[in-house]
C-alpha atoms as a PDB file:
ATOM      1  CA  UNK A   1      60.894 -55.403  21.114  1.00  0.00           C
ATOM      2  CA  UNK A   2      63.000 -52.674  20.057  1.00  0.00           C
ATOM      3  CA  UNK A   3      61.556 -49.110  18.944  1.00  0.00           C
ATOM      4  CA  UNK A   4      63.833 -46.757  16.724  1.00  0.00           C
ATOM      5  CA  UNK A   5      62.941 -43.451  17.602  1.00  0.00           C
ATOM      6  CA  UNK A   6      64.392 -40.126  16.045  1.00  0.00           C
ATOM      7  CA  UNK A   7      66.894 -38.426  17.844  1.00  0.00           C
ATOM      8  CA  UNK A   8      65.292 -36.070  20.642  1.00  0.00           C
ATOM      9  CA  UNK A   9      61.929 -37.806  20.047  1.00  0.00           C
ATOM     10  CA  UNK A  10      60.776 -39.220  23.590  1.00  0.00           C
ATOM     11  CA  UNK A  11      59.084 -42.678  23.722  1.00  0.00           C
ATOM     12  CA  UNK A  12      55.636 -43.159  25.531  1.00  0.00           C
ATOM     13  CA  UNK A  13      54.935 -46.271  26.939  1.00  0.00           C
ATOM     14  CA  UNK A  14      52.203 -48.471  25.659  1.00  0.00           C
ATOM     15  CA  UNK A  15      51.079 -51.903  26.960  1.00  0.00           C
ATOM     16  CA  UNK A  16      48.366 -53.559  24.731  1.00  0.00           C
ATOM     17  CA  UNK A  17      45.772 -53.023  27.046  1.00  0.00           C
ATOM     18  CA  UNK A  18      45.785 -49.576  26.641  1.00  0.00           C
ATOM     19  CA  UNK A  19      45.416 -49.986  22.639  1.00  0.00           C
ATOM     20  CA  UNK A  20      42.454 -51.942  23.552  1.00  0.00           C
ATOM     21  CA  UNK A  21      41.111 -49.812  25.476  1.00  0.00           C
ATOM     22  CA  UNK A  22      41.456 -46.776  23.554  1.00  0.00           C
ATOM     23  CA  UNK A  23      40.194 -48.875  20.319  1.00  0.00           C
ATOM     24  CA  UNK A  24      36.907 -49.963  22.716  1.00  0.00           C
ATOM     25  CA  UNK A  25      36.436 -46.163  23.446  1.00  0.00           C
ATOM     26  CA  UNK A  26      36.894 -45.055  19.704  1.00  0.00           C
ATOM     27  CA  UNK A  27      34.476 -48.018  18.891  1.00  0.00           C
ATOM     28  CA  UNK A  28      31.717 -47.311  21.451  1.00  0.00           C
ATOM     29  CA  UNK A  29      32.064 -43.492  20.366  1.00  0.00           C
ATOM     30  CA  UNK A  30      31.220 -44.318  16.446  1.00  0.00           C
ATOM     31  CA  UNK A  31      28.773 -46.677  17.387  1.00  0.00           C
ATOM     32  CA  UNK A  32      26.981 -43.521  19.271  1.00  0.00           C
ATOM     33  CA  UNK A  33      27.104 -41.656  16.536  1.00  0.00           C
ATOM     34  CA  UNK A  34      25.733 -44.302  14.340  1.00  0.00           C
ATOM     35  CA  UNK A  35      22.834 -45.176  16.653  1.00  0.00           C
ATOM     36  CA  UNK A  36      22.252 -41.528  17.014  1.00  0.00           C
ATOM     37  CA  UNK A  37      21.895 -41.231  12.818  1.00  0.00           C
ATOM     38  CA  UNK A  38      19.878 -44.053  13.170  1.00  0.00           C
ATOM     39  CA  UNK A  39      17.251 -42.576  15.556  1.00  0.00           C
ATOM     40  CA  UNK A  40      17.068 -39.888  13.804  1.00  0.00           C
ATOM     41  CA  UNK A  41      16.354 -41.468  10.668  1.00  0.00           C
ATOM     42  CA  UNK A  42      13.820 -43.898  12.185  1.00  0.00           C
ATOM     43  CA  UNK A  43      12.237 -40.680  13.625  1.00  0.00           C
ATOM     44  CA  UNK A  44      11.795 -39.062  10.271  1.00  0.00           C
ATOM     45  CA  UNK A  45      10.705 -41.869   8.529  1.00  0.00           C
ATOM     46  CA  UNK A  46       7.776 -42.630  11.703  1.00  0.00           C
ATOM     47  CA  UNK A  47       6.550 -38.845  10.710  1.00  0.00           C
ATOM     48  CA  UNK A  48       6.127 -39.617   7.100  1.00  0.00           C
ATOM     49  CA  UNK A  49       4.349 -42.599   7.653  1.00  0.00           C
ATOM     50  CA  UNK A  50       2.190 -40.990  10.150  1.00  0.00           C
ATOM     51  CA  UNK A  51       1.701 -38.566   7.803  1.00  0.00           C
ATOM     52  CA  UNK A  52       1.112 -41.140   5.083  1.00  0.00           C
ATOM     53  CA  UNK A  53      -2.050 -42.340   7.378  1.00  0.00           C
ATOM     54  CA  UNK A  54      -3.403 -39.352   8.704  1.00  0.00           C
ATOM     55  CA  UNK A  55      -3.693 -38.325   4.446  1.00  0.00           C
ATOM     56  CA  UNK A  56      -5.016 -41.732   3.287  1.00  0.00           C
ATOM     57  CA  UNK A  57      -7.831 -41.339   6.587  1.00  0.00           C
ATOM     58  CA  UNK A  58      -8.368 -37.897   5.224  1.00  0.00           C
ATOM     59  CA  UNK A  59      -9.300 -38.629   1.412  1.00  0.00           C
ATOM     60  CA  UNK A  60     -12.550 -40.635   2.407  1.00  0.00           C
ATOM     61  CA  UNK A  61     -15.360 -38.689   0.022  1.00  0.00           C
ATOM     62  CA  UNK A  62     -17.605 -38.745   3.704  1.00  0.00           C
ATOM     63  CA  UNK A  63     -14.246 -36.151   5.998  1.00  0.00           C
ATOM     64  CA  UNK A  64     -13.985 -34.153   2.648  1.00  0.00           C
ATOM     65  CA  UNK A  65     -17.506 -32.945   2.460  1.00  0.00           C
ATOM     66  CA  UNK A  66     -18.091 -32.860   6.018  1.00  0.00           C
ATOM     67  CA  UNK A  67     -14.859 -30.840   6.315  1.00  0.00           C
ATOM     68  CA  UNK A  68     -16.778 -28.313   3.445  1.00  0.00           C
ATOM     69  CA  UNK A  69     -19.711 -28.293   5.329  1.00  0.00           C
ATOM     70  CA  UNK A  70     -18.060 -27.343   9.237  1.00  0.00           C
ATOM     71  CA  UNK A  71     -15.684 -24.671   7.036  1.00  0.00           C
ATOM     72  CA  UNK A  72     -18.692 -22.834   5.602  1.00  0.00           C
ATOM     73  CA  UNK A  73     -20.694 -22.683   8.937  1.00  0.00           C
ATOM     74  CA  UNK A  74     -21.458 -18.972   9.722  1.00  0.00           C
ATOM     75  CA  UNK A  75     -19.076 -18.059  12.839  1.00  0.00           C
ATOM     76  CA  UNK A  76     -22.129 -17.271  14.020  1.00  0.00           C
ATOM     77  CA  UNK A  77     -23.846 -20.112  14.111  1.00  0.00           C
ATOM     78  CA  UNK A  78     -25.675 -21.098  17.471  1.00  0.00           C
ATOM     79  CA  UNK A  79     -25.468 -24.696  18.986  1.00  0.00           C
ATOM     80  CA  UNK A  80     -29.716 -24.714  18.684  1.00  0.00           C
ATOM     81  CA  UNK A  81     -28.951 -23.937  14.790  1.00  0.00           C
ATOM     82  CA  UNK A  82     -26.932 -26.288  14.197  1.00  0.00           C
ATOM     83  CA  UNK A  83     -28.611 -29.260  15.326  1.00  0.00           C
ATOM     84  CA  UNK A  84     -31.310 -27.710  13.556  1.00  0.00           C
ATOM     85  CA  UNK A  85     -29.701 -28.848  10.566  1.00  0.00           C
ATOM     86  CA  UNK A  86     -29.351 -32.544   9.965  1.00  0.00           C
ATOM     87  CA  UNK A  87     -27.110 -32.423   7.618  1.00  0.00           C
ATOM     88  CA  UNK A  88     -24.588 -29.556   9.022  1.00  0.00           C
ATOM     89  CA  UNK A  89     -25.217 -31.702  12.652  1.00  0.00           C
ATOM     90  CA  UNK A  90     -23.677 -34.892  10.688  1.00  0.00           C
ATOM     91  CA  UNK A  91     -20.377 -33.422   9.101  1.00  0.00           C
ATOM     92  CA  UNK A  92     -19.788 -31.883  12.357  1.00  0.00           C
ATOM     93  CA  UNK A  93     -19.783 -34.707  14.032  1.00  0.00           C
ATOM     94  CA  UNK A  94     -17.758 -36.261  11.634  1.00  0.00           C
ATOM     95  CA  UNK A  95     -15.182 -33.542  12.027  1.00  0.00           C
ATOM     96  CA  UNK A  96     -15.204 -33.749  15.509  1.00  0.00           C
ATOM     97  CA  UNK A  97     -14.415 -37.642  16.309  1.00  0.00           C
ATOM     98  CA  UNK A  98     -11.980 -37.404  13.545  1.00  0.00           C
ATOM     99  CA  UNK A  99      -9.839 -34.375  15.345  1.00  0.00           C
ATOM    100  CA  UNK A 100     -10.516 -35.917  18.407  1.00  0.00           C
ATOM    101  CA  UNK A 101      -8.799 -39.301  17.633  1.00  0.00           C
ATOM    102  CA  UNK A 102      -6.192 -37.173  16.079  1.00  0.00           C
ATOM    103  CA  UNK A 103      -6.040 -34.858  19.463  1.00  0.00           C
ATOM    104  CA  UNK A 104      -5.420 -37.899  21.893  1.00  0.00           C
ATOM    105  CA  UNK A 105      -2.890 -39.425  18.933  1.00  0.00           C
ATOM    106  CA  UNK A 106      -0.937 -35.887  19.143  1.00  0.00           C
ATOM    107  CA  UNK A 107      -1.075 -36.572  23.134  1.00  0.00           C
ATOM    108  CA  UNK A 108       0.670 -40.085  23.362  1.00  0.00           C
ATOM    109  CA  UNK A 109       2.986 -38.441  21.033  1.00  0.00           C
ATOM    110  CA  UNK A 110       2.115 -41.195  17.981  1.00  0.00           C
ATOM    111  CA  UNK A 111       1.868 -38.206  15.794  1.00  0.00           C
ATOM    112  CA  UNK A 112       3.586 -35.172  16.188  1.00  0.00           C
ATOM    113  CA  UNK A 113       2.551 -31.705  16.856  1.00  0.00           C
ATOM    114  CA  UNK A 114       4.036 -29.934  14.046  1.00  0.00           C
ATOM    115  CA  UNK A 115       2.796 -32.800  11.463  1.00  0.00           C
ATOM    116  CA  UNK A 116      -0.819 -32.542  12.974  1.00  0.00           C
ATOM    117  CA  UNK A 117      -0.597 -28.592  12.209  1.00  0.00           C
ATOM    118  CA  UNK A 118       1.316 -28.677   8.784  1.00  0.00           C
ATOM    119  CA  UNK A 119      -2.034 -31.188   7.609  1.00  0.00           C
ATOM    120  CA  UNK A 120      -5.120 -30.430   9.529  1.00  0.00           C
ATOM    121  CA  UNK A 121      -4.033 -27.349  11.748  1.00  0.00           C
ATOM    122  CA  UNK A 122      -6.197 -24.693   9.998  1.00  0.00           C
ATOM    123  CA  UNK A 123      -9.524 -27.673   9.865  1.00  0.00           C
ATOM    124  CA  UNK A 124      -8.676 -28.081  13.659  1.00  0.00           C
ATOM    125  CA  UNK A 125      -8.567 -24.516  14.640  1.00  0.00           C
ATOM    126  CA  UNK A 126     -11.515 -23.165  12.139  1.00  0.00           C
ATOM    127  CA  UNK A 127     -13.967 -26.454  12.819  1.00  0.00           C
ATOM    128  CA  UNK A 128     -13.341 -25.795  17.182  1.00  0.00           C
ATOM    129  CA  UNK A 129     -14.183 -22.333  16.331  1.00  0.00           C
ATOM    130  CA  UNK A 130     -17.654 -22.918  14.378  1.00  0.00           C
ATOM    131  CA  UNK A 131     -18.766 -26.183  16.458  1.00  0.00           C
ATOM    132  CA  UNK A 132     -16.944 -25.803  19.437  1.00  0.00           C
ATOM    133  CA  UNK A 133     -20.169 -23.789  21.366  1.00  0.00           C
ATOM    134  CA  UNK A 134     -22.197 -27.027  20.539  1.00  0.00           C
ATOM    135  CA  UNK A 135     -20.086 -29.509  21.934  1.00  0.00           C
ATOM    136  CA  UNK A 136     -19.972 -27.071  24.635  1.00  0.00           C
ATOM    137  CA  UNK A 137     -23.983 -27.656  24.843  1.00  0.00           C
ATOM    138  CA  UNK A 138     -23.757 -30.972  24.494  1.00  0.00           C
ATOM    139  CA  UNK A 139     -21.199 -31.415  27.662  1.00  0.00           C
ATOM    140  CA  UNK A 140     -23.383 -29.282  29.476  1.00  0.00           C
ATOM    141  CA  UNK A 141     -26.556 -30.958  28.441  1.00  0.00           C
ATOM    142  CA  UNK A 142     -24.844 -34.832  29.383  1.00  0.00           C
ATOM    143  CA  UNK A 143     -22.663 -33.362  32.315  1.00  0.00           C
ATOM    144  CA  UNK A 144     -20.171 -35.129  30.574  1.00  0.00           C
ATOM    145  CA  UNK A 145     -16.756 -32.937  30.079  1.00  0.00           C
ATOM    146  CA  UNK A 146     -14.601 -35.487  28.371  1.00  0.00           C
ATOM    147  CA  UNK A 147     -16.978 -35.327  25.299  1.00  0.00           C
ATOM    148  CA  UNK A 148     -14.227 -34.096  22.445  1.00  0.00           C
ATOM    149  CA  UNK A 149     -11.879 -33.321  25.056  1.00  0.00           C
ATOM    150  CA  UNK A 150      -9.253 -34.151  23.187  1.00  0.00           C
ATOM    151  CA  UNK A 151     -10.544 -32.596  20.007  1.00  0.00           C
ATOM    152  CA  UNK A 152     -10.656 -29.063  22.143  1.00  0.00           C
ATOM    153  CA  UNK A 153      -7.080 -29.904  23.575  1.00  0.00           C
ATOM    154  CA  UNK A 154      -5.624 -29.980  20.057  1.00  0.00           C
ATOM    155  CA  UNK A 155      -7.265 -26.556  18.967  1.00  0.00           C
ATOM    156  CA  UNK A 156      -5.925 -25.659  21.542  1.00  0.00           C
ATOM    157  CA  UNK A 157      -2.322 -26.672  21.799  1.00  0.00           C
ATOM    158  CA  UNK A 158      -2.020 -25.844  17.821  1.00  0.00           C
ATOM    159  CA  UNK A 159      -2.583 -21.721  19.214  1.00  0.00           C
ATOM    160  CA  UNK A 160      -0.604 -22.000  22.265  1.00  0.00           C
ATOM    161  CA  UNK A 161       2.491 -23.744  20.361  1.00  0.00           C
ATOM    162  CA  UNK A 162       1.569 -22.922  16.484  1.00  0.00           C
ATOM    163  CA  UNK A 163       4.335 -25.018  15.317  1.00  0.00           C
ATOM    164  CA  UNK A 164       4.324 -25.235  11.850  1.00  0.00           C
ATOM    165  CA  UNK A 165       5.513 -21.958   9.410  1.00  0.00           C
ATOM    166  CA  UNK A 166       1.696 -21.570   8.047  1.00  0.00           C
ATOM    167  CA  UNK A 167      -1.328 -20.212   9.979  1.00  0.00           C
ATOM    168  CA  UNK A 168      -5.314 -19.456   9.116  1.00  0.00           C
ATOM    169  CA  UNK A 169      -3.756 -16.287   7.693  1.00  0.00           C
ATOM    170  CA  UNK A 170      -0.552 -17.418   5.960  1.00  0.00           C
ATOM    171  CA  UNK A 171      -1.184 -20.885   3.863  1.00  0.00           C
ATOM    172  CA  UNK A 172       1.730 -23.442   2.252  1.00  0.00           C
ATOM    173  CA  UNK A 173       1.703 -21.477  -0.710  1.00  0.00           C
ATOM    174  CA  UNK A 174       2.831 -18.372   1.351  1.00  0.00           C
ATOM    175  CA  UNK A 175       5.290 -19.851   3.562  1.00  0.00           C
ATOM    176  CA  UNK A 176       6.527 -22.256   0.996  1.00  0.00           C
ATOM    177  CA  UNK A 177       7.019 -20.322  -1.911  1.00  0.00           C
ATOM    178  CA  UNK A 178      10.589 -20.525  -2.155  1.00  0.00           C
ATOM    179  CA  UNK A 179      10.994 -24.409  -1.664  1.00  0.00           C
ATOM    180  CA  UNK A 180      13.159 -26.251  -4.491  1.00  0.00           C
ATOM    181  CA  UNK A 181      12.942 -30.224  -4.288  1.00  0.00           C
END
């Protein structure tokens, strides 16, 4: 084969396997890329759906009043008052197995943190705050400490990590107020 090259222009050898092999690397580099876009998307889209879930679980007429109920309690309000109270005793315990499956699915990392605080952070931390003394009682009472564990674990993580740009004292419509779709 013979190359023309311009006058003071030095040829660099090239066999074909080089080519290949620099075509392989170029290949398995955009590949990466793409597989990383891809993860990424997948990612996304697993939080939305997740989302999706945790909202459609949420808009049952039973979580919504028992979620009015728990938010109203008096911070106050002793463990011995609130089983009292039938109907207080019910939402809480409504509010508490539904955090707590929600705590262990923020654990094995099926939902993540910052979604579980951008939807029920401010239900989680307000509802361990007003019935977290009775589940307290009711550990004590059973000798049982994995009773809501996970339920407490979630309040808790949400205030040691507080992922999400809203808080009990700053809302969506605070932090949010300058998003454009």
């Amino acid at each position: 084969m013979n190359v023309h090259l311009r006058e003071g222009a030095t040829a660099i050898p090239m066999d074909l396997g080089t080519i290949a092999n620099v075509a392989t690397a170029a290949a398995v580099i955009t590949g990466l890329f793409f597989g990383l876009a891809e993860i990424a998307h997948a990612r996304r889209e697993r939080e939305e759906r997740v989302a999706y879930e945790i909202v459609h679980a949420m808009l049952t007429p039973e979580w919504m009043r028992a979620v009015f109920i728990v938010e109203a309690l008096p911070d106050q309000l002793s463990a011995h008052d609130l089983e009292a109270d039938q109907q207080k005793l019910e939402a809480a315990r409504t509010v508490a197995v539904t955090l707590e499956t929600l705590g262990y699915s923020v654990f094995r990392r099926i939902v993540p943190l910052r979604v579980a605080d951008e939807l029920l952070g401010g239900i989680t931390r307000v509802g361990w705050r007003k019935i977290g003394p009775f589940i307290e009682l009711q550990r004590n009472r059973s000798r049982n400490q994995k009773s809501m564990e996970w339920f407490q674990w979630l309040a808790e993580r949400l205030d040691q990590y507080h992922p999400a740009r809203t808080s009990l004292a700053s809302g969506a419509h605070q932090a949010y107020r300058d998003w454009r779709p």
